[in-house]
Protein backbone atom coordinates (compact mmCIF):
# COMPACT_ATOMS: atom_id res chain seq x y z
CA UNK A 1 134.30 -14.81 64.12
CA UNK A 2 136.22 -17.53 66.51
CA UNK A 3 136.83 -16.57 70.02
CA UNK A 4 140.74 -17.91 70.33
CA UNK A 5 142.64 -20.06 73.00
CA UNK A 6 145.78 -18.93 73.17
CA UNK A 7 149.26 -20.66 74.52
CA UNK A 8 151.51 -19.03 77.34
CA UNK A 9 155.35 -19.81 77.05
CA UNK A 10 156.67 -20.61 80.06
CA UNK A 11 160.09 -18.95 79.54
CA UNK A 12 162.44 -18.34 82.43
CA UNK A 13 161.99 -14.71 82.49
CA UNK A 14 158.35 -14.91 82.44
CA UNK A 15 156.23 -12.98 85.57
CA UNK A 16 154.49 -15.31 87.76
CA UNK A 17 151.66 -12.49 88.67
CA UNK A 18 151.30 -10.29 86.02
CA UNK A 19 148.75 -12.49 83.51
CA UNK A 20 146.96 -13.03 86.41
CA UNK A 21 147.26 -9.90 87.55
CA UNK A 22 146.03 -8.00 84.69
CA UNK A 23 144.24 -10.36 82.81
CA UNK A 24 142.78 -12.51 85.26
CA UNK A 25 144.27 -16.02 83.69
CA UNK A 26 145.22 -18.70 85.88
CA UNK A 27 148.56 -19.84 87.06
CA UNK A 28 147.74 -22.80 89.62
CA UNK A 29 151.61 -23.98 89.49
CA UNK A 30 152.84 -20.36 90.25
CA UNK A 31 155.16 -20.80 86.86
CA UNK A 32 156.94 -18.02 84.97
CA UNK A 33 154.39 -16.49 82.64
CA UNK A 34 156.41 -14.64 79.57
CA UNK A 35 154.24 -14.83 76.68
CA UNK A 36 150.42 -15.05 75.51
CA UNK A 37 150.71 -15.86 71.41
CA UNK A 38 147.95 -14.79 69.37
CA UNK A 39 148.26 -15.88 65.80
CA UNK A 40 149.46 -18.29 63.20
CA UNK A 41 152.99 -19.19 64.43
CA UNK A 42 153.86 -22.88 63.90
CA UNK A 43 155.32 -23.11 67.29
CA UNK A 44 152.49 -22.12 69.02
CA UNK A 45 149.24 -21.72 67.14
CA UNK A 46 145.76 -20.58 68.66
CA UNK A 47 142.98 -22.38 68.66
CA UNK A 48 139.54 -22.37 68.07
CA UNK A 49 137.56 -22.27 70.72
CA UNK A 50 134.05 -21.34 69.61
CA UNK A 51 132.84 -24.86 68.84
CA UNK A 52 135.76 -26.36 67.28
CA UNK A 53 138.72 -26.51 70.24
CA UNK A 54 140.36 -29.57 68.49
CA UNK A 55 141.24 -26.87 65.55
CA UNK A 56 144.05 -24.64 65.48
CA UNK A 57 144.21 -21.67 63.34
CA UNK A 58 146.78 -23.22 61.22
CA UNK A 59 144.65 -25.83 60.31
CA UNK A 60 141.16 -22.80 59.45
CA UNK A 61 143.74 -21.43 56.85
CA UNK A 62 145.25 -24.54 55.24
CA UNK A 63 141.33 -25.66 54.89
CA UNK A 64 139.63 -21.72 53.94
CA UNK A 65 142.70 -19.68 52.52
CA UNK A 66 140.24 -17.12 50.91
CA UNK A 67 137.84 -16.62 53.31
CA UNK A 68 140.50 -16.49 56.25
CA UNK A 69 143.16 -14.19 54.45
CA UNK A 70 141.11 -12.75 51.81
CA UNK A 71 142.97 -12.13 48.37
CA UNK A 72 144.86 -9.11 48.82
CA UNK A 73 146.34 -10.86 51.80
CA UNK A 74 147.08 -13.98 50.07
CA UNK A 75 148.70 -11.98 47.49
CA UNK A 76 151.57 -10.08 49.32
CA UNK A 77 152.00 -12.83 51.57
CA UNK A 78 151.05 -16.19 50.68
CA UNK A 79 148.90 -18.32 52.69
CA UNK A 80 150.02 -17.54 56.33
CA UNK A 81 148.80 -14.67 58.65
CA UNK A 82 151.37 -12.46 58.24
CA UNK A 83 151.86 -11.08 62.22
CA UNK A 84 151.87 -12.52 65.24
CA UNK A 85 150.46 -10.56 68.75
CA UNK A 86 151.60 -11.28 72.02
CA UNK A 87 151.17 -10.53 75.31
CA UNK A 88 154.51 -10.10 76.98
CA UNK A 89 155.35 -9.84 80.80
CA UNK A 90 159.02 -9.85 81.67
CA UNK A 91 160.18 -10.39 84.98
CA UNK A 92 164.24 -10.80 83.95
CA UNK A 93 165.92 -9.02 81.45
CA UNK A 94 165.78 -11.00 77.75
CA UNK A 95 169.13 -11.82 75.59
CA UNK A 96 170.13 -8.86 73.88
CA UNK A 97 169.33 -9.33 70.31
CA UNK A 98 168.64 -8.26 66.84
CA UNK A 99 166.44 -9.66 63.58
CA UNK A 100 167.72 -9.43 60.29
CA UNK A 101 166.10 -7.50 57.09
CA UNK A 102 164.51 -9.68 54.42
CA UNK A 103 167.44 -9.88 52.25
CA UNK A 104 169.53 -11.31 55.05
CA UNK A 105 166.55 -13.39 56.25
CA UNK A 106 166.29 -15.57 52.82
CA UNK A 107 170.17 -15.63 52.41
CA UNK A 108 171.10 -16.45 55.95
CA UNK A 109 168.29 -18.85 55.53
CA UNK A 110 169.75 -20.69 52.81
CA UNK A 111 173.01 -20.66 53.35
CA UNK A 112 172.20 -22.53 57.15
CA UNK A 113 170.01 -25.09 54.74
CA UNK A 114 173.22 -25.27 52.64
CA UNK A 115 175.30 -25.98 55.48
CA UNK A 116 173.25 -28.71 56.87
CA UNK A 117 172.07 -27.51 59.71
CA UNK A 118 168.67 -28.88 61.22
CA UNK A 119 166.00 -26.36 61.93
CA UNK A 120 165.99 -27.02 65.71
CA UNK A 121 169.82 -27.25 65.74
CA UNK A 122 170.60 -24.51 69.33
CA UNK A 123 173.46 -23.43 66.55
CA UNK A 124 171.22 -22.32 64.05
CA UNK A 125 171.09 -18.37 62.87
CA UNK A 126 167.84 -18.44 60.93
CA UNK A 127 164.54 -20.43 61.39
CA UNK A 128 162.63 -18.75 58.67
CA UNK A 129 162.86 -17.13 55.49
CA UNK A 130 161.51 -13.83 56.62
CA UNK A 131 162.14 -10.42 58.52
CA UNK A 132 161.11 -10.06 62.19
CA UNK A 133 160.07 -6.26 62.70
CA UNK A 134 158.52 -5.42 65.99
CA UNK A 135 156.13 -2.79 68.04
CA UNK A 136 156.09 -2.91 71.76
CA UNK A 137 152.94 -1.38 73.45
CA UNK A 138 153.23 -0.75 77.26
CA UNK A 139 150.65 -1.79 79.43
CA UNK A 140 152.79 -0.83 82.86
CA UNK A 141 155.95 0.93 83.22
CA UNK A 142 158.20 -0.58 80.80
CA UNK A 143 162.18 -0.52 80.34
CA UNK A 144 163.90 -1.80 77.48
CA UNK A 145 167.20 -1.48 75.80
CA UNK A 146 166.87 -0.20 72.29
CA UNK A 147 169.70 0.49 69.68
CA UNK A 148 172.82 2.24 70.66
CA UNK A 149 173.53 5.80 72.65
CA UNK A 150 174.93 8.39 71.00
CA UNK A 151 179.03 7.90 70.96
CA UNK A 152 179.71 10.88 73.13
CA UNK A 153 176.87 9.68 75.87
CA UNK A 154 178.55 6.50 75.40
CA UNK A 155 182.05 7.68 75.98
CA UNK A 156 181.45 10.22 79.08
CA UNK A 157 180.19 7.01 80.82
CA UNK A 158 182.94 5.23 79.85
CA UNK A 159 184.93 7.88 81.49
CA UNK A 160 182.84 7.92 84.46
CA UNK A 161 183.35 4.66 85.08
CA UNK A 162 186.87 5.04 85.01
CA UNK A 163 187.70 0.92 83.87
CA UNK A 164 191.16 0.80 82.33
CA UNK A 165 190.06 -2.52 80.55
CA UNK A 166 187.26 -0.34 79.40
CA UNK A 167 188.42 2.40 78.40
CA UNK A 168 190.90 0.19 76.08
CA UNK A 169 188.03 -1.30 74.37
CA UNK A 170 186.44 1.82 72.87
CA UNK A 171 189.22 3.41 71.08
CA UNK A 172 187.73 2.55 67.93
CA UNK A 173 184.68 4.93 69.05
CA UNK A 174 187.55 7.90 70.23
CA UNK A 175 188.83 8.02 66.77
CA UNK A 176 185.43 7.32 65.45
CA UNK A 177 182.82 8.78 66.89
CA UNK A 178 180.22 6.96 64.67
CA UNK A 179 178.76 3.77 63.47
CA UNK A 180 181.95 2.66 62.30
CA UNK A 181 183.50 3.17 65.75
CA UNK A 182 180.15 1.15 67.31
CA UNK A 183 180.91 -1.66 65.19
CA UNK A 184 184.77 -1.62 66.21
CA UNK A 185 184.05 -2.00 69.90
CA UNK A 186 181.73 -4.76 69.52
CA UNK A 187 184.39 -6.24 66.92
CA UNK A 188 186.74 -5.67 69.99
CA UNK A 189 184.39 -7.12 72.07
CA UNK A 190 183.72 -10.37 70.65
CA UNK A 191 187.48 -11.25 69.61
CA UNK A 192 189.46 -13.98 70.98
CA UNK A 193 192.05 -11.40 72.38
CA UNK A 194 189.27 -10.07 74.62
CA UNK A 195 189.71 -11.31 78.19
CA UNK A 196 185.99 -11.21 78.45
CA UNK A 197 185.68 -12.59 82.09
CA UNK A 198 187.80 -9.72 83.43
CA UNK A 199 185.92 -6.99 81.70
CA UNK A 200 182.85 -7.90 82.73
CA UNK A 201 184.50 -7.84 86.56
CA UNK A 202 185.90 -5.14 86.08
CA UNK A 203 183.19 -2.78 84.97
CA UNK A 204 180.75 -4.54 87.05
CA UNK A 205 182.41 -3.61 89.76
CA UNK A 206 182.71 -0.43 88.59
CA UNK A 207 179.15 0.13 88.55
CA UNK A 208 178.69 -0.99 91.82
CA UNK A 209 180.65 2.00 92.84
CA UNK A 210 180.18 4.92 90.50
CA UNK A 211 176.53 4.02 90.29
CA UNK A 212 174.97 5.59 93.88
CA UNK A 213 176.49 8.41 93.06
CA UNK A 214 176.38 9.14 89.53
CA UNK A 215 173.94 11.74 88.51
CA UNK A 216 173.68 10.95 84.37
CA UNK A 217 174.14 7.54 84.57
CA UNK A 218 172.63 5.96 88.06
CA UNK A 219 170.13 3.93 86.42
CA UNK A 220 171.76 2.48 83.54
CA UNK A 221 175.13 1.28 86.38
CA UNK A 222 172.10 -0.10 88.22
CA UNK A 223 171.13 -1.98 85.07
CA UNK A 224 174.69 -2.96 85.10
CA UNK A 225 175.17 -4.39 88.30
CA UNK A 226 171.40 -5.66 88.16
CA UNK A 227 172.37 -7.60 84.41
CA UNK A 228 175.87 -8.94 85.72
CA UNK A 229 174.13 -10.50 89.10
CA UNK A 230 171.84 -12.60 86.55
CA UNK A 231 174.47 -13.15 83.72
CA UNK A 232 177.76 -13.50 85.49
CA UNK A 233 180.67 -12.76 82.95
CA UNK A 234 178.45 -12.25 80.29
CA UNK A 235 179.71 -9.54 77.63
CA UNK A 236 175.56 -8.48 77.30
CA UNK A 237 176.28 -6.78 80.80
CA UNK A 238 179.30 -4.39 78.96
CA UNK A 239 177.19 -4.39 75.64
CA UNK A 240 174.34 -2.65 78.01
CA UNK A 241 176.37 0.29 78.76
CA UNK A 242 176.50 1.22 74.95
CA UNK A 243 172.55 0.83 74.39
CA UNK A 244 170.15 3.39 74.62
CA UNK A 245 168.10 2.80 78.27
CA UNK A 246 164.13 3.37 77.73
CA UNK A 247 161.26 3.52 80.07
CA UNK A 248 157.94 3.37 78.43
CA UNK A 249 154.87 4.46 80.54
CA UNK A 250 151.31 2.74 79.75
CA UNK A 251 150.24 3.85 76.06
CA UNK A 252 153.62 4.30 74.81
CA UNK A 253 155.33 2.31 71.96
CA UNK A 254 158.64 1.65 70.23
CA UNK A 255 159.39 0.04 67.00
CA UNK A 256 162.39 -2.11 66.20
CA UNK A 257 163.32 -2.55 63.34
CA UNK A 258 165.82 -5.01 61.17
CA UNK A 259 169.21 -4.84 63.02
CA UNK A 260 167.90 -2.75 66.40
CA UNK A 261 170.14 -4.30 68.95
CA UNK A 262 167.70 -4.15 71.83
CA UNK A 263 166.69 -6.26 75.25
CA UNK A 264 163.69 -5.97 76.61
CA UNK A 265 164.36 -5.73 80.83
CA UNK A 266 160.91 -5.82 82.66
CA UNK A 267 157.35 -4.41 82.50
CA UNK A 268 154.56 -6.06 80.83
CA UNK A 269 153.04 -4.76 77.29
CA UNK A 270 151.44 -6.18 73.78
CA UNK A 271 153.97 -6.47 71.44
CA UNK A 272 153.05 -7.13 67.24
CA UNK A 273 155.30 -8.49 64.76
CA UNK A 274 155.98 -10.29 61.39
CA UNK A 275 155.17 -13.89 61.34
CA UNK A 276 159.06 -15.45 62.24
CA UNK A 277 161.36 -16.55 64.56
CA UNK A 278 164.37 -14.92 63.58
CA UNK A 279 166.85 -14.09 66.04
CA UNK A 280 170.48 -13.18 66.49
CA UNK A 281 171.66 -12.99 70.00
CA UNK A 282 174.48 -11.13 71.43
CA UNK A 283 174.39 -11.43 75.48
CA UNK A 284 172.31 -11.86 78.02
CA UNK A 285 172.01 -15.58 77.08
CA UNK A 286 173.22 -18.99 77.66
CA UNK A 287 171.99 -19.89 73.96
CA UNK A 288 173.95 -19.55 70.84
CA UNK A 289 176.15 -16.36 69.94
CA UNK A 290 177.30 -16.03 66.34
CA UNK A 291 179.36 -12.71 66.36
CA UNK A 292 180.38 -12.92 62.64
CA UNK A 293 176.82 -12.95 61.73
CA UNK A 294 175.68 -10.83 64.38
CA UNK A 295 178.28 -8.02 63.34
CA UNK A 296 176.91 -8.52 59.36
CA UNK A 297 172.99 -7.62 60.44
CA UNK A 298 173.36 -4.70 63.30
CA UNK A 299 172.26 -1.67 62.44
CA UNK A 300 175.09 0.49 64.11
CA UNK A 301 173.65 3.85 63.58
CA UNK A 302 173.27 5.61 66.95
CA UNK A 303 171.11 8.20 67.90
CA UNK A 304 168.29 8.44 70.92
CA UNK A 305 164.73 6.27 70.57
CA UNK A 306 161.85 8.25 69.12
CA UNK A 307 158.67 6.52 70.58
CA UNK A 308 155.72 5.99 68.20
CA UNK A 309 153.38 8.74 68.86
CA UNK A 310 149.86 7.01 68.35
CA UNK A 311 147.83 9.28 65.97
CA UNK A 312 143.61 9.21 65.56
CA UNK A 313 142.10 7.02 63.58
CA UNK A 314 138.81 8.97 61.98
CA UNK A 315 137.10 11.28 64.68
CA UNK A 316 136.58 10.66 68.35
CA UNK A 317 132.72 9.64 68.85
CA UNK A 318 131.26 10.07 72.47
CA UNK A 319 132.71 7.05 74.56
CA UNK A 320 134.54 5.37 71.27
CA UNK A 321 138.10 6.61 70.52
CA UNK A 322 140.92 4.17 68.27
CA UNK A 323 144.38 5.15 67.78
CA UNK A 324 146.96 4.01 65.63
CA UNK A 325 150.53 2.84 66.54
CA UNK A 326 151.73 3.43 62.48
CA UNK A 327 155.09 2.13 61.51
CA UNK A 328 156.68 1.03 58.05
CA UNK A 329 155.82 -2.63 58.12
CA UNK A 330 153.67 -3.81 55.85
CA UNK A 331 152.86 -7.00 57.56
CA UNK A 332 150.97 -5.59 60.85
CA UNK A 333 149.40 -2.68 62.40
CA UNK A 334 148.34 -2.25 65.89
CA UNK A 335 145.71 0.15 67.50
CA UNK A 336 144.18 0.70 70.77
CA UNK A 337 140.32 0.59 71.09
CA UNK A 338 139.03 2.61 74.05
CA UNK A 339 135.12 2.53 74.86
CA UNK A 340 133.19 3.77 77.50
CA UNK A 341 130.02 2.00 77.45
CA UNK A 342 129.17 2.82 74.18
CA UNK A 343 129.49 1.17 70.50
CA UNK A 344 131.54 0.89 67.61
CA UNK A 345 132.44 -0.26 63.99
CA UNK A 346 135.98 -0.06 62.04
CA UNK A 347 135.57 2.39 59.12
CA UNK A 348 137.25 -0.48 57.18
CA UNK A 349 139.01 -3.42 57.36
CA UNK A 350 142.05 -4.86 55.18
CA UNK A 351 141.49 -8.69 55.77
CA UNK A 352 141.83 -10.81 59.09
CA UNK A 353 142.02 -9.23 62.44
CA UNK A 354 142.78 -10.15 66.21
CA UNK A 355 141.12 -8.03 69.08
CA UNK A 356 142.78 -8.87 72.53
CA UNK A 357 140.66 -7.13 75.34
CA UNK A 358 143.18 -6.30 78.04
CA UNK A 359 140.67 -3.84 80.28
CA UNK A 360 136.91 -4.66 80.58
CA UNK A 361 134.31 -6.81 78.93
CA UNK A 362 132.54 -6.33 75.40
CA UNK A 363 130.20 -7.77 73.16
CA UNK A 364 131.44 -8.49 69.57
CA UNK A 365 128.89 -9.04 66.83
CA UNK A 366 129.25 -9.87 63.33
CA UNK A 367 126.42 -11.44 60.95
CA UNK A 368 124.13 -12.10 63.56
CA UNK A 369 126.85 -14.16 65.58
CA UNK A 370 127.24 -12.08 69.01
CA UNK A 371 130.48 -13.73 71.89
CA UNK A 372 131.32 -11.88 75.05
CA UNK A 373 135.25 -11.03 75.09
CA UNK A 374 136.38 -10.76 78.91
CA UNK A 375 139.89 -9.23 79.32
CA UNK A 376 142.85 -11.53 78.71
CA UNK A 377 140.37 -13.31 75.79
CA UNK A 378 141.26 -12.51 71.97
CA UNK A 379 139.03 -12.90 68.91
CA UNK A 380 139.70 -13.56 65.30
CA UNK A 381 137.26 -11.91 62.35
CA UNK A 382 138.06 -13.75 59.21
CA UNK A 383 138.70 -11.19 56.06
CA UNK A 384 135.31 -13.05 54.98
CA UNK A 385 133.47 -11.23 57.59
CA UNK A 386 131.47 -8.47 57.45
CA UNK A 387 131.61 -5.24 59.44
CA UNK A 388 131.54 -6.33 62.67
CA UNK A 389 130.37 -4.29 65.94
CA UNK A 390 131.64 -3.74 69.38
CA UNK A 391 130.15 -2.66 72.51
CA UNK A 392 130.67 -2.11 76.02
CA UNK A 393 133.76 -0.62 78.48
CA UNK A 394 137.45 -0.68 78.36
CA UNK A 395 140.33 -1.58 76.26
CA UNK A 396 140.80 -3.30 73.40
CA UNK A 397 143.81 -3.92 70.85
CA UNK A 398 143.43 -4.04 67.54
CA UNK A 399 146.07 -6.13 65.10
CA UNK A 400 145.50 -6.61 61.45
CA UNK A 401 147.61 -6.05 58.25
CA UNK A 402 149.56 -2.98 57.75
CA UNK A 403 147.92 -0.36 55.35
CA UNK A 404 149.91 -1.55 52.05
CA UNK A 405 150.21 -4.37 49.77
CA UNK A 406 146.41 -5.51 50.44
CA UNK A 407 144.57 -4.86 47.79
């Protein structure tokens, strides 16, 4: 068992209050705060902090593959932790984007190698050979973007809006009122014959003045005008209208999968997901677009955002209760840990695991070795350990392999 240091990205939409807020970590320099990484990733690994801070956990599983990973592990996915946690606390709306499926992954990979193109080249579609599937816990109110509306939602605001320019673009979705018709707007929307600028005026504008007093649709113009104020002439602020508008309260969860075209807005939450840096990006952004490519991994079916409804894991003991945030990816699974002064041990475990205590304080023991976890502090139990034990009051979340491929 290591107790972990973890790094905090400083991106530009980061919150300056909520890590400190909610997890008690310090932020002398008053800096945006987006990200606490948890994991393996090469770009920002964790490190060791229970008598070896000089090693990273990159460097535990190039040395102790086996006892790290353990063999099922090693088996399905090679020798790298296959997830990643986070801690995430937006301030700003993030680029509107989507990750490809494996398939595309390894052949978009490729093909960039083919091409020539360095790995830290701002023009480059794919960093990694893998997918980039992802679960978003809330930990305050939450609002995201998350795939595309239904076409008729997406047409009566269209109509509401009343934008000529507008109104023009989504003909493909009047004559069909589909997928195919989602991918013909945002065909439209990308091309060269687009006066992009204009649109983005024009609807903004728009919003501005439908929005007060629009019953269906006030928050999502708000979102509109709010987007546009931050991105002027950005095509992510028209690409908004057509996405689904979510607001997660604490406990609740979505999954994204390959070619969700989603944008996470504000709210803070952990968030799990394959081991990769994968991403396509379609607005919202000053960094590289690539429409052709984008168009090639969307997944344009629309339809409203089921949330994952988190299910019990075993039966609820007095003052111990886990639940599980299941989804289809093999390479994580999250849960939530709530204790009320008492104890408790996982049934079983599938290899390495990362608790991240984000209410409380508890005592972790394993083989004798006992740490105190405070919240905003993670944890790492090799696959090598035992059964481990924890004790005490609050809230703790729970990432390890998903339930196949692991034995």
């Amino acid at each position: 068992m290591f107790v972990l240091e973890n790094e905090i990205k400083p991106y530009a939409w980061g919150s300056r209050t909520a890590f400190s807020e909610l997890f008690d970590l310090a932020n002398p320099n008053a800096e945006p705060q987006a990200e606490l990484w948890m994991g393996a990733h090469p770009l920002g690994p964790s490190r060791l902090a229970s008598g070896a801070a000089d090693t990273t956990l990159l460097d535990l599983i190039a040395r102790e593959p086996e006892a790290v990973l353990g063999a099922g592990v090693r088996g399905s996915f090679g020798d790298r932790l296959p997830f990643l946690l986070k801690a995430l606390a937006a301030d700003a709306p993030l680029s509107i984007q989507a990750h490809p499926n494996p398939e595309q992954a390894r052949r978009g990979y490729e093909a960039d190698d083919a091409a020539g193109i360095p790995l830290d080249a701002p023009q480059r579609n794919y960093r990694d050979r893998s997918h980039k599937p992802e679960l978003l816990c809330a930990l305050t109110r939450f609002e995201a973007l998350c795939g595309f509306r239904t076409p008729r939602e997406s047409l009566l605001l269209v109509s509401e809006l009343g934008v000529p320019e507008l109104t023009s673009l989504t003909v493909p979705l009047r004559s069909s009122p589909d997928a195919d018709g989602l991918r013909g707007v945002l065909s439209l929307l990308f091309s060269e014959g687009t006066q992009r600028p204009a649109l983005v005026e024009a609807v903004v504008s728009a919003c501005a003045k439908v929005g007060p007093r629009s019953v269906r649709y006030a928050r999502e113009l708000a979102w509109g005008g709010a987007l546009a104020a931050r991105y002027p002439g950005d095509v992510g602020c028209v690409l908004a209208l057509l996405l689904n508008l979510v607001v997660l309260k604490p406990g609740e969860a979505i999954f994204l999968p390959a070619g969700n075209l989603h944008s996470y807005l504000g709210g803070t939450g952990v968030e799990i997901m394959a081991n990769s840096d994968n991403v396509l990006r379609a607005g919202l952004t000053p960094k590289h677009v690539n429409p052709s490519e984008l168009l090639r991994i969307v997944d344009f079916r629309p339809g409203p955002v089921e949330l994952v409804e988190p299910t019990l894991r075993g039966e609820a003991t007095k003052g111990a209760v886990e639940v599980v945030y299941s989804t289809p990816a093999s390479e994580f699974e999250l849960s939530r840990l709530e204790l009320d002064g008492g104890s408790w041990r996982p049934q079983s475990r599938r290899g390495p695991e990362i608790v991240f205590c984000t209410r409380g304080e508890f005592e972790l023991g394993v083989a004798g070795q006992r740490v105190t976890l405070e919240r905003g502090r993670s944890a790492l139990f090799l696959a090598a350990d035992s059964i481990y034990e924890v004790a005490g009051a609050g809230r703790l979340f729970r990432a390890q392999v998903g339930a196949v491929n692991t034995t």
